[in-house]
PDB file of N, CA and C in Angstrom:
ATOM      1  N   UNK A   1       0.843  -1.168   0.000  1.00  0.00           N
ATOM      2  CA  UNK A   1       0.000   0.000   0.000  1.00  0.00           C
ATOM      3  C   UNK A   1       0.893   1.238   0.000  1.00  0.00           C
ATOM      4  N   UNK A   2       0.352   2.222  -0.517  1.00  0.00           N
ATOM      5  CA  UNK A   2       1.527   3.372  -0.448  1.00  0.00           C
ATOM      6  C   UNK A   2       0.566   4.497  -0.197  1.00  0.00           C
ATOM      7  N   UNK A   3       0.731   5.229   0.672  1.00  0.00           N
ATOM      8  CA  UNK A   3      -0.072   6.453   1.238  1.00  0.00           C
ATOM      9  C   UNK A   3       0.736   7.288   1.387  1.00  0.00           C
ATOM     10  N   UNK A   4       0.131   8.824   0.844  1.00  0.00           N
ATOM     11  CA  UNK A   4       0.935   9.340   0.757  1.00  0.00           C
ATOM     12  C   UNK A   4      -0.190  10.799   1.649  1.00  0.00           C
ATOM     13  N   UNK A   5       0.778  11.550   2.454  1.00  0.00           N
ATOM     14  CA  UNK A   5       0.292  12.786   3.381  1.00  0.00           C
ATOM     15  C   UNK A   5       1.289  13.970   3.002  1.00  0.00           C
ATOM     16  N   UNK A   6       0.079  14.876   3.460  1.00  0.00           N
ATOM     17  CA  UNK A   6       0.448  16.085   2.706  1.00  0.00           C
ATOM     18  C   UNK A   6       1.371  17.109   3.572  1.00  0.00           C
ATOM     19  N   UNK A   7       2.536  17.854   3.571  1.00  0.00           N
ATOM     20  CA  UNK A   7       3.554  18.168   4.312  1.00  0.00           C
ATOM     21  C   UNK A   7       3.918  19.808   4.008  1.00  0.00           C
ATOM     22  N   UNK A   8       3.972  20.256   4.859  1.00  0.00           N
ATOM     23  CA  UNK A   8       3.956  22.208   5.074  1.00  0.00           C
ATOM     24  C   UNK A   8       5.199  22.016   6.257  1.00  0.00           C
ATOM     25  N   UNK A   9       5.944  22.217   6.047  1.00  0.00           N
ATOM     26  CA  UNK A   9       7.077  22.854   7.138  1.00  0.00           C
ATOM     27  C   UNK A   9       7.260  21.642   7.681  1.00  0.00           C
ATOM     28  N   UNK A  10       7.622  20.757   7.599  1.00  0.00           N
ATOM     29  CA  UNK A  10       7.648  19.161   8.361  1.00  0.00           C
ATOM     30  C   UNK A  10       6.747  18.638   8.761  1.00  0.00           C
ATOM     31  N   UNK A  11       5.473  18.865   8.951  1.00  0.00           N
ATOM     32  CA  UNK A  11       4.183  18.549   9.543  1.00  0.00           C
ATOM     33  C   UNK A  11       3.312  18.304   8.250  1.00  0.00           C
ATOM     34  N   UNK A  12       2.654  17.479   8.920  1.00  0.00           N
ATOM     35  CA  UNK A  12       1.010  17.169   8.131  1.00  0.00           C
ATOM     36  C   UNK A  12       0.108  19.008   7.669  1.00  0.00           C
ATOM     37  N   UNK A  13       0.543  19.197   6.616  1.00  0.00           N
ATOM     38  CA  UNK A  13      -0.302  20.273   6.202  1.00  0.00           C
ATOM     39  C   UNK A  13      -1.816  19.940   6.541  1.00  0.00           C
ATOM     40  N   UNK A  14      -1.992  21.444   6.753  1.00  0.00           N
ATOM     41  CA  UNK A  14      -3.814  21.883   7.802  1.00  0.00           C
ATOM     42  C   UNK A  14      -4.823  21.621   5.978  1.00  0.00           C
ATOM     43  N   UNK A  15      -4.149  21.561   5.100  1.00  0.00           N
ATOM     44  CA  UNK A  15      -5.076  22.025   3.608  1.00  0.00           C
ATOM     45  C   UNK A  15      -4.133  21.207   3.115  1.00  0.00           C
ATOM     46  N   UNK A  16      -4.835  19.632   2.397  1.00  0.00           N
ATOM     47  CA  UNK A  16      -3.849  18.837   1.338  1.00  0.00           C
ATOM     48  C   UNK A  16      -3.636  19.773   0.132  1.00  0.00           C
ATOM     49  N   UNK A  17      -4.501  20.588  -0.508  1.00  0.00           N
ATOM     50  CA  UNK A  17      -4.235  21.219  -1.240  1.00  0.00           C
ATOM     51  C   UNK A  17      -3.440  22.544  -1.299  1.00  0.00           C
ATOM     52  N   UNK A  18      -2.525  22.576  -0.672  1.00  0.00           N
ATOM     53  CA  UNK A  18      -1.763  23.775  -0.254  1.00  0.00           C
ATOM     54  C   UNK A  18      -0.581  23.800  -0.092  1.00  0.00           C
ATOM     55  N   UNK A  19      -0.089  22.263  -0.065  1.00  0.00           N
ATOM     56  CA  UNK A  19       0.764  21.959   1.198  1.00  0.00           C
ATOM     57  C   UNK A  19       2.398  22.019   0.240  1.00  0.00           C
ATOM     58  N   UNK A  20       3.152  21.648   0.987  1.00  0.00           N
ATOM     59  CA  UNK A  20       4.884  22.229  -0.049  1.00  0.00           C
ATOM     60  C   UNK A  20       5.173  20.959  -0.471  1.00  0.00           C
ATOM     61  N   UNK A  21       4.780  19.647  -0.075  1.00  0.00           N
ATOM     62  CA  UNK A  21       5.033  18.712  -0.640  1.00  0.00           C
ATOM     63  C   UNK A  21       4.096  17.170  -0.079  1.00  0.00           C
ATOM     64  N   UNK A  22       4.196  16.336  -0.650  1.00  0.00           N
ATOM     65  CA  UNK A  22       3.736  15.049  -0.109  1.00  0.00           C
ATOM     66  C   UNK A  22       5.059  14.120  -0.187  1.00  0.00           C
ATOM     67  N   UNK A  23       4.389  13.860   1.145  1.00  0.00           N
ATOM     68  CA  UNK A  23       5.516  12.105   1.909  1.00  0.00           C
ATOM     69  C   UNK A  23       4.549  11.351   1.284  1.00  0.00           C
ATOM     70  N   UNK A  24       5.432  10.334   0.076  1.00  0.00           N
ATOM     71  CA  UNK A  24       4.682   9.318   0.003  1.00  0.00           C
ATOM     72  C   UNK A  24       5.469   7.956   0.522  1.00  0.00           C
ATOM     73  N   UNK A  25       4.650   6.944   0.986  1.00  0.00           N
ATOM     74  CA  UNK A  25       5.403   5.518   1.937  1.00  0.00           C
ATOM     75  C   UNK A  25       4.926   4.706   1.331  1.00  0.00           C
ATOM     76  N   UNK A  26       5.903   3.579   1.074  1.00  0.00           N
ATOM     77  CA  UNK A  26       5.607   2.238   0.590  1.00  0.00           C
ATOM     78  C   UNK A  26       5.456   1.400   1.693  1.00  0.00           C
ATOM     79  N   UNK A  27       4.284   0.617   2.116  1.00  0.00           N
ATOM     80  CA  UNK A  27       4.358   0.144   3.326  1.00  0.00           C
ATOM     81  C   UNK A  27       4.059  -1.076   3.420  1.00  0.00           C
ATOM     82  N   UNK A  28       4.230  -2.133   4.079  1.00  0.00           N
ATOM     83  CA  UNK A  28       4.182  -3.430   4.552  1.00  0.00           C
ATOM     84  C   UNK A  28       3.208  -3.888   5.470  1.00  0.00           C
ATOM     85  N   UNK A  29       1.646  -3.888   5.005  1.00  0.00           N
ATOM     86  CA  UNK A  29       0.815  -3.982   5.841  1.00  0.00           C
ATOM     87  C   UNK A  29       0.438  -5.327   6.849  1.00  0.00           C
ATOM     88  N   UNK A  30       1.453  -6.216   6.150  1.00  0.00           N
ATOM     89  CA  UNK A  30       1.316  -7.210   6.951  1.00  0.00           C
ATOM     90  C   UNK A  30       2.538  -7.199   8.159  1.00  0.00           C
ATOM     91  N   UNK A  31       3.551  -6.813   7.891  1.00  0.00           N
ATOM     92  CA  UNK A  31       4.218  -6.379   9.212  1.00  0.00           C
ATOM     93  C   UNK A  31       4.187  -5.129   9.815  1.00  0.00           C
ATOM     94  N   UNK A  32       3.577  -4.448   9.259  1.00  0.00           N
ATOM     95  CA  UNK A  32       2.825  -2.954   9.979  1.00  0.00           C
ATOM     96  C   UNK A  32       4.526  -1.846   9.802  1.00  0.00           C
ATOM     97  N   UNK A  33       5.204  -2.037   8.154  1.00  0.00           N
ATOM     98  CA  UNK A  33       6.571  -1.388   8.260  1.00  0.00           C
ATOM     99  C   UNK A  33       6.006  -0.469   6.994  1.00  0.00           C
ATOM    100  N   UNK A  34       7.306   1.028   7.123  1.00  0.00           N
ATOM    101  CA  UNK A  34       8.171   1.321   5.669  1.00  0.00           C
ATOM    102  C   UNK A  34       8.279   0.966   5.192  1.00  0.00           C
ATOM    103  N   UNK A  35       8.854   0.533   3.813  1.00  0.00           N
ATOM    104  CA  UNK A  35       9.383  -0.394   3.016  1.00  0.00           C
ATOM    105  C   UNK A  35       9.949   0.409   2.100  1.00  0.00           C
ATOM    106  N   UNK A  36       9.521   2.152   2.243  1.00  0.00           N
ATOM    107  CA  UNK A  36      10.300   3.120   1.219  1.00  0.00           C
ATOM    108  C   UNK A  36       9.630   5.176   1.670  1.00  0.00           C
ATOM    109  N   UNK A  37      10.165   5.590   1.246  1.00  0.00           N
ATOM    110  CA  UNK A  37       9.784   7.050   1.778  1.00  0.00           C
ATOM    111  C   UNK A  37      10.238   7.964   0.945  1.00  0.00           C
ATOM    112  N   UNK A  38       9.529   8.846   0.276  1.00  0.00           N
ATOM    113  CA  UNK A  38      10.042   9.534  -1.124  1.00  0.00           C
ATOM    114  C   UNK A  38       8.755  10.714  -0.163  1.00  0.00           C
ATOM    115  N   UNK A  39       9.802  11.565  -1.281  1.00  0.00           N
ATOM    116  CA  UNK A  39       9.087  13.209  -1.062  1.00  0.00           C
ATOM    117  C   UNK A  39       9.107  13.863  -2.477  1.00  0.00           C
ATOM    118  N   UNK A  40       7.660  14.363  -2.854  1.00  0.00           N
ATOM    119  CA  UNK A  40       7.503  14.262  -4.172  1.00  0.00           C
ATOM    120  C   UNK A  40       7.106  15.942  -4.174  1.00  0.00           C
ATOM    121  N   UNK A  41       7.282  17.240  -4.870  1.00  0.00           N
ATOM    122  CA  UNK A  41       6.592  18.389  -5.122  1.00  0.00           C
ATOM    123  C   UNK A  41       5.669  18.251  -5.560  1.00  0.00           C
ATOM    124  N   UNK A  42       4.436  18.762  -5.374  1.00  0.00           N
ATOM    125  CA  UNK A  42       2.920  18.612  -6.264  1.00  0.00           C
ATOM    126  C   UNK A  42       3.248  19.381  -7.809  1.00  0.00           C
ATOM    127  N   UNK A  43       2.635  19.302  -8.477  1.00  0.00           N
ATOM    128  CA  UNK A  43       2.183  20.435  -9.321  1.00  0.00           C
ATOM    129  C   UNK A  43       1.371  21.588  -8.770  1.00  0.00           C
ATOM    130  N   UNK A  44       1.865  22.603  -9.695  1.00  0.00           N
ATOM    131  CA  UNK A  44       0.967  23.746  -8.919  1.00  0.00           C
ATOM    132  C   UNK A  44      -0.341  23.471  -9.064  1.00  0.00           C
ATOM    133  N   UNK A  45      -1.308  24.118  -7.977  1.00  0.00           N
ATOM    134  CA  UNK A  45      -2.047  23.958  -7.196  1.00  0.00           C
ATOM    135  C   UNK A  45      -3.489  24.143  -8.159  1.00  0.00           C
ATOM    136  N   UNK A  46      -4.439  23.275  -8.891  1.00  0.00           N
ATOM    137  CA  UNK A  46      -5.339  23.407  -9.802  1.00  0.00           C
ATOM    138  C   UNK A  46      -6.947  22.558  -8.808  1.00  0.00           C
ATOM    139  N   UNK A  47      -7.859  22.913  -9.227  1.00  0.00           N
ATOM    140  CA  UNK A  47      -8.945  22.586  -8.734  1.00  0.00           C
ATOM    141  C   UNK A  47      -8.914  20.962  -9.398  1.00  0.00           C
ATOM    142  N   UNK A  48      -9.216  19.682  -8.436  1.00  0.00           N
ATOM    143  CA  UNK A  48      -9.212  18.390  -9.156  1.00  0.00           C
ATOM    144  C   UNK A  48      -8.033  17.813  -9.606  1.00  0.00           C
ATOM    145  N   UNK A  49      -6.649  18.475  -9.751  1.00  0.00           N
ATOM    146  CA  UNK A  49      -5.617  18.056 -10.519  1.00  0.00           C
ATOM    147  C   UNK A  49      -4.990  17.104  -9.011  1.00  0.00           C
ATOM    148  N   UNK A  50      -4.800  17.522  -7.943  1.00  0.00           N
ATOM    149  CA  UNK A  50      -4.180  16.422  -7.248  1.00  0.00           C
ATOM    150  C   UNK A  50      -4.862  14.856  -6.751  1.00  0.00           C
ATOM    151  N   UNK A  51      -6.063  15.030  -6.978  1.00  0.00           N
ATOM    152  CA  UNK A  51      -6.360  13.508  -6.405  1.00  0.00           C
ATOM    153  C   UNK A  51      -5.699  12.600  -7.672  1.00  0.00           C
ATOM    154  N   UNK A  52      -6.034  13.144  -8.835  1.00  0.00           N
ATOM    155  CA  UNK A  52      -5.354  12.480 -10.167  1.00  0.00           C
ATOM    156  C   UNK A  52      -4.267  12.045 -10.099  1.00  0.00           C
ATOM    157  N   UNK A  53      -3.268  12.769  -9.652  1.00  0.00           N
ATOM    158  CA  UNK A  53      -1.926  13.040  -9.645  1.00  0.00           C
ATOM    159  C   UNK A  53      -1.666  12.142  -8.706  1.00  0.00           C
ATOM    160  N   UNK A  54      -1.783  12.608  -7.401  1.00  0.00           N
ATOM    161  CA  UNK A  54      -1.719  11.336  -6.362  1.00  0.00           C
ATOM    162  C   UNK A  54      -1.813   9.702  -6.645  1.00  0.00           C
ATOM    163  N   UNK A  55      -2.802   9.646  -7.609  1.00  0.00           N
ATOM    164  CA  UNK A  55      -2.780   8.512  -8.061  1.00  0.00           C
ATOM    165  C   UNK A  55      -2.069   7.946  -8.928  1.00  0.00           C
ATOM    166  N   UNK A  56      -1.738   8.600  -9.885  1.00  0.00           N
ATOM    167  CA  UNK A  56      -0.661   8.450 -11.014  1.00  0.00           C
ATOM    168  C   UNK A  56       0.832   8.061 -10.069  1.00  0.00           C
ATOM    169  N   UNK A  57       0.776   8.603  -9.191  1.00  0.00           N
ATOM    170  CA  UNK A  57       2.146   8.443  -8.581  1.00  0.00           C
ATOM    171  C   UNK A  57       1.891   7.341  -7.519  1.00  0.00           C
ATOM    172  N   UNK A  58       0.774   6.248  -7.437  1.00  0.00           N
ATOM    173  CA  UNK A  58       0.227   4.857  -7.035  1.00  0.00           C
ATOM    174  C   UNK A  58       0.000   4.827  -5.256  1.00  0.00           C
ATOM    175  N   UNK A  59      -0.448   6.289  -5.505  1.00  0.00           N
ATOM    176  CA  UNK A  59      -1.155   6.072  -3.688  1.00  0.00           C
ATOM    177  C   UNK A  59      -2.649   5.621  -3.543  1.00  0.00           C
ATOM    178  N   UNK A  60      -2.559   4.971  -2.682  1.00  0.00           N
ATOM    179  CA  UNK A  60      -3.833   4.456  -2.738  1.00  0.00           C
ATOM    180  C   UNK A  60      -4.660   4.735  -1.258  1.00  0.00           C
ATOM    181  N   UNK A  61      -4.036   5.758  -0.452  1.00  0.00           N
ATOM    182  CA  UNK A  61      -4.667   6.122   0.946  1.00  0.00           C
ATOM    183  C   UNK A  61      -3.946   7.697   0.730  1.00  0.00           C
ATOM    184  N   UNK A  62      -4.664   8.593   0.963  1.00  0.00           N
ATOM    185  CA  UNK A  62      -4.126   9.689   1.790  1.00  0.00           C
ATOM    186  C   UNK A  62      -5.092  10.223   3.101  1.00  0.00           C
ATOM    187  N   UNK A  63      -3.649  10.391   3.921  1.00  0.00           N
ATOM    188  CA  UNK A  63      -3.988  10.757   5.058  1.00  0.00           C
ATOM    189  C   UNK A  63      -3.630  12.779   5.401  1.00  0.00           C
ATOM    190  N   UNK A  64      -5.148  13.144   6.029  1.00  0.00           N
ATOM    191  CA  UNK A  64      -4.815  14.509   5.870  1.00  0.00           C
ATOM    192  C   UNK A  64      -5.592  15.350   6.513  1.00  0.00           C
ATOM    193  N   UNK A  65      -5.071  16.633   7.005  1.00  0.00           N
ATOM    194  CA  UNK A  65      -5.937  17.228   8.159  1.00  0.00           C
ATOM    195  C   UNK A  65      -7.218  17.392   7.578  1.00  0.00           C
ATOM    196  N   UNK A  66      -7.059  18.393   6.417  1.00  0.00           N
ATOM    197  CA  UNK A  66      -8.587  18.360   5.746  1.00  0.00           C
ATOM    198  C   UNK A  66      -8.592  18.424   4.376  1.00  0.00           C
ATOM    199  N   UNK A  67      -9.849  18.414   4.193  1.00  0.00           N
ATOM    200  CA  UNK A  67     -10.352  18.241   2.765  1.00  0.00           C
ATOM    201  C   UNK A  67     -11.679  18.596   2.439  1.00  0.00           C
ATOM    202  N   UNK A  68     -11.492  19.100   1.531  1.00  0.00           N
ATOM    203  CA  UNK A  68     -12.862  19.645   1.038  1.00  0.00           C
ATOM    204  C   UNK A  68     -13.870  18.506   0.268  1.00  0.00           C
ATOM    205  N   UNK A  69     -15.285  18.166  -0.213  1.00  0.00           N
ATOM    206  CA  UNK A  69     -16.077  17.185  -0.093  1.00  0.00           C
ATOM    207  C   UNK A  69     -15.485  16.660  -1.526  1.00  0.00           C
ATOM    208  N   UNK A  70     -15.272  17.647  -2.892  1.00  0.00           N
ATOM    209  CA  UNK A  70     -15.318  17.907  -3.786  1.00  0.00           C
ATOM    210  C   UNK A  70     -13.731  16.723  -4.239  1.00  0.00           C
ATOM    211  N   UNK A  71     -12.656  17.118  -3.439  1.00  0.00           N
ATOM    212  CA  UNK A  71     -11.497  16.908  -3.501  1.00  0.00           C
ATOM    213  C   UNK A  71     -11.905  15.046  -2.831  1.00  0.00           C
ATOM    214  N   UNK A  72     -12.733  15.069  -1.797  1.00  0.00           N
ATOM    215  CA  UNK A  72     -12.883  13.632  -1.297  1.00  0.00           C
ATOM    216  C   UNK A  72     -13.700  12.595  -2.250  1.00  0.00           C
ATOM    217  N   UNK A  73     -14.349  13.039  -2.640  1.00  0.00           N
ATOM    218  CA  UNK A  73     -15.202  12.785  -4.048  1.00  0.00           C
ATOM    219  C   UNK A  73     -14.408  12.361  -5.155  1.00  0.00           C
ATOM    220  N   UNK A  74     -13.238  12.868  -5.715  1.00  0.00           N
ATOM    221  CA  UNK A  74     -12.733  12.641  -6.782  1.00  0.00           C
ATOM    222  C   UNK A  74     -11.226  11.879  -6.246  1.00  0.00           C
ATOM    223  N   UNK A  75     -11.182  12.006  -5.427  1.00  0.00           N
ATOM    224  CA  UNK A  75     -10.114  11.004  -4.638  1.00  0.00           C
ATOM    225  C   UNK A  75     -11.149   9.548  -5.104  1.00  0.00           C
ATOM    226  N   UNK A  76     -11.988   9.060  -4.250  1.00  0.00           N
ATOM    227  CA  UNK A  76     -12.908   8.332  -4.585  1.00  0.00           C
ATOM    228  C   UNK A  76     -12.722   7.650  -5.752  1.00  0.00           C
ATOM    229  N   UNK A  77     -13.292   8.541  -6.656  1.00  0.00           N
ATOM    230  CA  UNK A  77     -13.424   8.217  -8.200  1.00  0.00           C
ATOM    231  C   UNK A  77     -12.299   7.636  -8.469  1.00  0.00           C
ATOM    232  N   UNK A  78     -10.785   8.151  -7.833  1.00  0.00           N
ATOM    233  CA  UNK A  78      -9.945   7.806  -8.459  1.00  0.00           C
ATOM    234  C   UNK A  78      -9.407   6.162  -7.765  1.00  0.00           C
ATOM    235  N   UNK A  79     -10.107   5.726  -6.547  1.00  0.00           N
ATOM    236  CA  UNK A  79      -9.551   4.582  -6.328  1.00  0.00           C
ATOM    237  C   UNK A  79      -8.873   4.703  -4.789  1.00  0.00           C
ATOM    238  N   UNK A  80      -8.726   5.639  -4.306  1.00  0.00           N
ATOM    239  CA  UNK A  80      -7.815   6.421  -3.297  1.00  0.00           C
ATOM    240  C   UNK A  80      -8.658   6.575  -2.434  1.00  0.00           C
ATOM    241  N   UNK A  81      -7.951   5.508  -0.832  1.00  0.00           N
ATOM    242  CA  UNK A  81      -9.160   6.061   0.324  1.00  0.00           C
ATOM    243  C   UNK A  81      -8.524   7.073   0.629  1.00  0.00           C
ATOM    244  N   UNK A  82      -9.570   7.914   1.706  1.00  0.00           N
ATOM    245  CA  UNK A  82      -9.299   9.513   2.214  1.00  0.00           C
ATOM    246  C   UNK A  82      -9.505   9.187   3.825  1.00  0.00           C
ATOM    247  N   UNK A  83      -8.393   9.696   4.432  1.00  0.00           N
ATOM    248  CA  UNK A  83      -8.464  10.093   6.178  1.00  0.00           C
ATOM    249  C   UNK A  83      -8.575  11.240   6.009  1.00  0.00           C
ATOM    250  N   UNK A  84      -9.177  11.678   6.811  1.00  0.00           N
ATOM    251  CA  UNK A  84      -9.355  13.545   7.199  1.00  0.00           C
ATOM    252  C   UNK A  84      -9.686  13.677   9.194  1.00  0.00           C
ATOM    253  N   UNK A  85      -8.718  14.572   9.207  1.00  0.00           N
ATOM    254  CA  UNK A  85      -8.983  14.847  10.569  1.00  0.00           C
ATOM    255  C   UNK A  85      -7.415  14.400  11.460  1.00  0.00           C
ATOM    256  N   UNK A  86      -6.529  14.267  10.472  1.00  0.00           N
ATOM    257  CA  UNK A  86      -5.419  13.644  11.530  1.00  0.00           C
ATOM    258  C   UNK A  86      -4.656  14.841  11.905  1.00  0.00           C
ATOM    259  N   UNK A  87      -3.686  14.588  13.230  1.00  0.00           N
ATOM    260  CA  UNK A  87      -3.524  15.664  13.787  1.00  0.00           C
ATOM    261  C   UNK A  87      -2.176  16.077  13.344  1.00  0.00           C
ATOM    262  N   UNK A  88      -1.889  17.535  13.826  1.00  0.00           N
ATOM    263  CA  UNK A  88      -0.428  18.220  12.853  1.00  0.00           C
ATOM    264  C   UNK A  88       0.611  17.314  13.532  1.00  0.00           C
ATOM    265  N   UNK A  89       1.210  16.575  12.923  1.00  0.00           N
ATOM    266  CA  UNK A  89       2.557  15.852  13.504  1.00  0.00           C
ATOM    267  C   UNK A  89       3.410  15.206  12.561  1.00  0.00           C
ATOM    268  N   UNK A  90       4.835  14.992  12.615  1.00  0.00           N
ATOM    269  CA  UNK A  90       5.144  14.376  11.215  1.00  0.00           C
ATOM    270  C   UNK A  90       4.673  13.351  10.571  1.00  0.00           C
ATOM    271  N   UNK A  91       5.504  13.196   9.127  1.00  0.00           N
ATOM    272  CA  UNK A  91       4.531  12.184   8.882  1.00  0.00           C
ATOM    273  C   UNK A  91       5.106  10.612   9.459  1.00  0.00           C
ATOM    274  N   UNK A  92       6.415  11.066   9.727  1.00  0.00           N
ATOM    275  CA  UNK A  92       6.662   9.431  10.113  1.00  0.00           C
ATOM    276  C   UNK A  92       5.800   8.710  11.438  1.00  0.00           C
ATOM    277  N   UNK A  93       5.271  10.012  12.387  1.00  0.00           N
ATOM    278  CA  UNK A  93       4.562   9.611  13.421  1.00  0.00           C
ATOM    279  C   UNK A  93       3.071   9.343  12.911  1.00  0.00           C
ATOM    280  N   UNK A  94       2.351   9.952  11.955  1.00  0.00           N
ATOM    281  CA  UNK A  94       1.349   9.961  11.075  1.00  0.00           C
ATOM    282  C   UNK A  94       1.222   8.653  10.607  1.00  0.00           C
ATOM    283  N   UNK A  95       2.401   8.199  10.048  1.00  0.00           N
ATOM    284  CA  UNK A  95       2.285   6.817   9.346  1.00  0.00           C
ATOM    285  C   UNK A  95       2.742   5.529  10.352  1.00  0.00           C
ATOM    286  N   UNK A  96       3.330   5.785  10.992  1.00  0.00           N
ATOM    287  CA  UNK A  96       3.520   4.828  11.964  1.00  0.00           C
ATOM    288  C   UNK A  96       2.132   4.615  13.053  1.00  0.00           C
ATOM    289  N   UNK A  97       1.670   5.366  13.382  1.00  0.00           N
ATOM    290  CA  UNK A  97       0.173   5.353  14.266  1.00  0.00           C
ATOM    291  C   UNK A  97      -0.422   4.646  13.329  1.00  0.00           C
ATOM    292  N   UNK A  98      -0.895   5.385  12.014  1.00  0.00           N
ATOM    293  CA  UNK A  98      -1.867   4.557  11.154  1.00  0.00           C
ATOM    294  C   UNK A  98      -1.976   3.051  10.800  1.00  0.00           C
ATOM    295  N   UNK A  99      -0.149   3.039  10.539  1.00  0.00           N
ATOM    296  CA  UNK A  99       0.056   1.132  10.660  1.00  0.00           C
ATOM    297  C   UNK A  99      -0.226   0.223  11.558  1.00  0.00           C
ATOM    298  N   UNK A 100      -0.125   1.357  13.065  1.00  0.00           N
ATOM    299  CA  UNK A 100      -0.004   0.289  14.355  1.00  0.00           C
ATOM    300  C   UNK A 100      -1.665   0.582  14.334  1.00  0.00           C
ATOM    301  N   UNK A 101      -2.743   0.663  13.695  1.00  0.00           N
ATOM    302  CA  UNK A 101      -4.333   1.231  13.816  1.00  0.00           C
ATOM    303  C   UNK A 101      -4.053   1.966  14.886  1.00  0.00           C
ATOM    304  N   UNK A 102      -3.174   3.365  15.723  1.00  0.00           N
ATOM    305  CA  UNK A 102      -3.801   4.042  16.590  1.00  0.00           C
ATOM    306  C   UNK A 102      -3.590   5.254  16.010  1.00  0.00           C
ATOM    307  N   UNK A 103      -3.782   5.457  15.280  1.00  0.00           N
ATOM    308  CA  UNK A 103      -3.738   7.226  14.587  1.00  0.00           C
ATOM    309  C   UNK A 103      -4.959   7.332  14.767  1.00  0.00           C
ATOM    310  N   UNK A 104      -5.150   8.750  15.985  1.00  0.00           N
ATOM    311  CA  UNK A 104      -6.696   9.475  16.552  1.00  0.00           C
ATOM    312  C   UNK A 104      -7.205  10.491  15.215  1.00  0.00           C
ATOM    313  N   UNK A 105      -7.978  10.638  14.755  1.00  0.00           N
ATOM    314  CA  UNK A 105      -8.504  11.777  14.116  1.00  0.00           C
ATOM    315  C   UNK A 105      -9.622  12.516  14.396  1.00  0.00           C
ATOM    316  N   UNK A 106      -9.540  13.754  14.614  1.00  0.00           N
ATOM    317  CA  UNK A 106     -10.861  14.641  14.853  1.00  0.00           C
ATOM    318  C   UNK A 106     -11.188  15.020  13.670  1.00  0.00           C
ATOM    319  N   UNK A 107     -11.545  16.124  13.669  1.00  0.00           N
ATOM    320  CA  UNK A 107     -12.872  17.226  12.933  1.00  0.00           C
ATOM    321  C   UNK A 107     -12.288  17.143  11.282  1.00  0.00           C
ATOM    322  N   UNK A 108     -12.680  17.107  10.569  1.00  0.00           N
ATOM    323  CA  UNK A 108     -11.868  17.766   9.179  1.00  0.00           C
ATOM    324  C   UNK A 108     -11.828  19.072   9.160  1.00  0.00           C
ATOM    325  N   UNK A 109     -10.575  19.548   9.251  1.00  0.00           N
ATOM    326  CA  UNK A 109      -9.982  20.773   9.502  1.00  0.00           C
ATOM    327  C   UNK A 109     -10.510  21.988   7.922  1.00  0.00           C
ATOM    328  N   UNK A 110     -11.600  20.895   7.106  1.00  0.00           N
ATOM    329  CA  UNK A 110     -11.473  21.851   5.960  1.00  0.00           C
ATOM    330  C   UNK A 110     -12.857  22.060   6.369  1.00  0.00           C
ATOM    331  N   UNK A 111     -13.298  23.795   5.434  1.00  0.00           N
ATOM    332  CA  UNK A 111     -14.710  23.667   5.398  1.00  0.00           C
ATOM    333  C   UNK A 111     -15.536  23.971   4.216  1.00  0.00           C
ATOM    334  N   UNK A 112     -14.690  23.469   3.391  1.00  0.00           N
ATOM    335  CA  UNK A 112     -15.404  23.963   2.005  1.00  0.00           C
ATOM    336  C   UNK A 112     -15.796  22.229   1.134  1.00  0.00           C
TER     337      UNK A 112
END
């Protein structure tokens, strides 16, 4: 599985669509590991162009503070589950919670 979260200053960006880059992880769901960790620049920032993109580059989970319905929708379409609501922390702690199932998530931080 490879999930990839969205990253502003070392942290889980508050807006996937905003953010300075995505951590994407190749991960080992049966031993709950890494298996690889790349940091990719988005393209600049277009309405609909990143869930696409995300996918093209073979993520198949993103995890992220928020998201708008529109952006969760076409994630969807594209094959790609959506977390929303996880909290600002890196992503290696982001992805490591999520593997071990204890990554908490509140509110979706988006409101559009």
């Amino acid at each position: 599985m490879k999930i990839a979260i969205p990253v502003t200053e070392g942290k889980l960006s508050a807006h996937f669509g905003h953010c300075e880059e995505f951590a994407l992880f190749d991960t080992d769901t049966d031993n709950k590991t890494i298996a690889k960790e790349e940091r990719l620049v988005p393209p600049p920032h277009e309405p609909g162009l990143l869930p696409r993109w995300l996918a093209e580059q073979g993520a198949s989970t993103i995890i992220a503070g928020g998201m708008g319905g529109r952006a969760q929708s076409l994630f969807s379409e594209q094959g790609v589950r959506v977390v929303v609501g996880a909290p600002s922390d890196t992503p290696i702690k982001i992805i490591n919670a999520y593997l071990q199932g204890s990554l908490k998530t509140g509110h979706n931080a988006c409101d559009h």
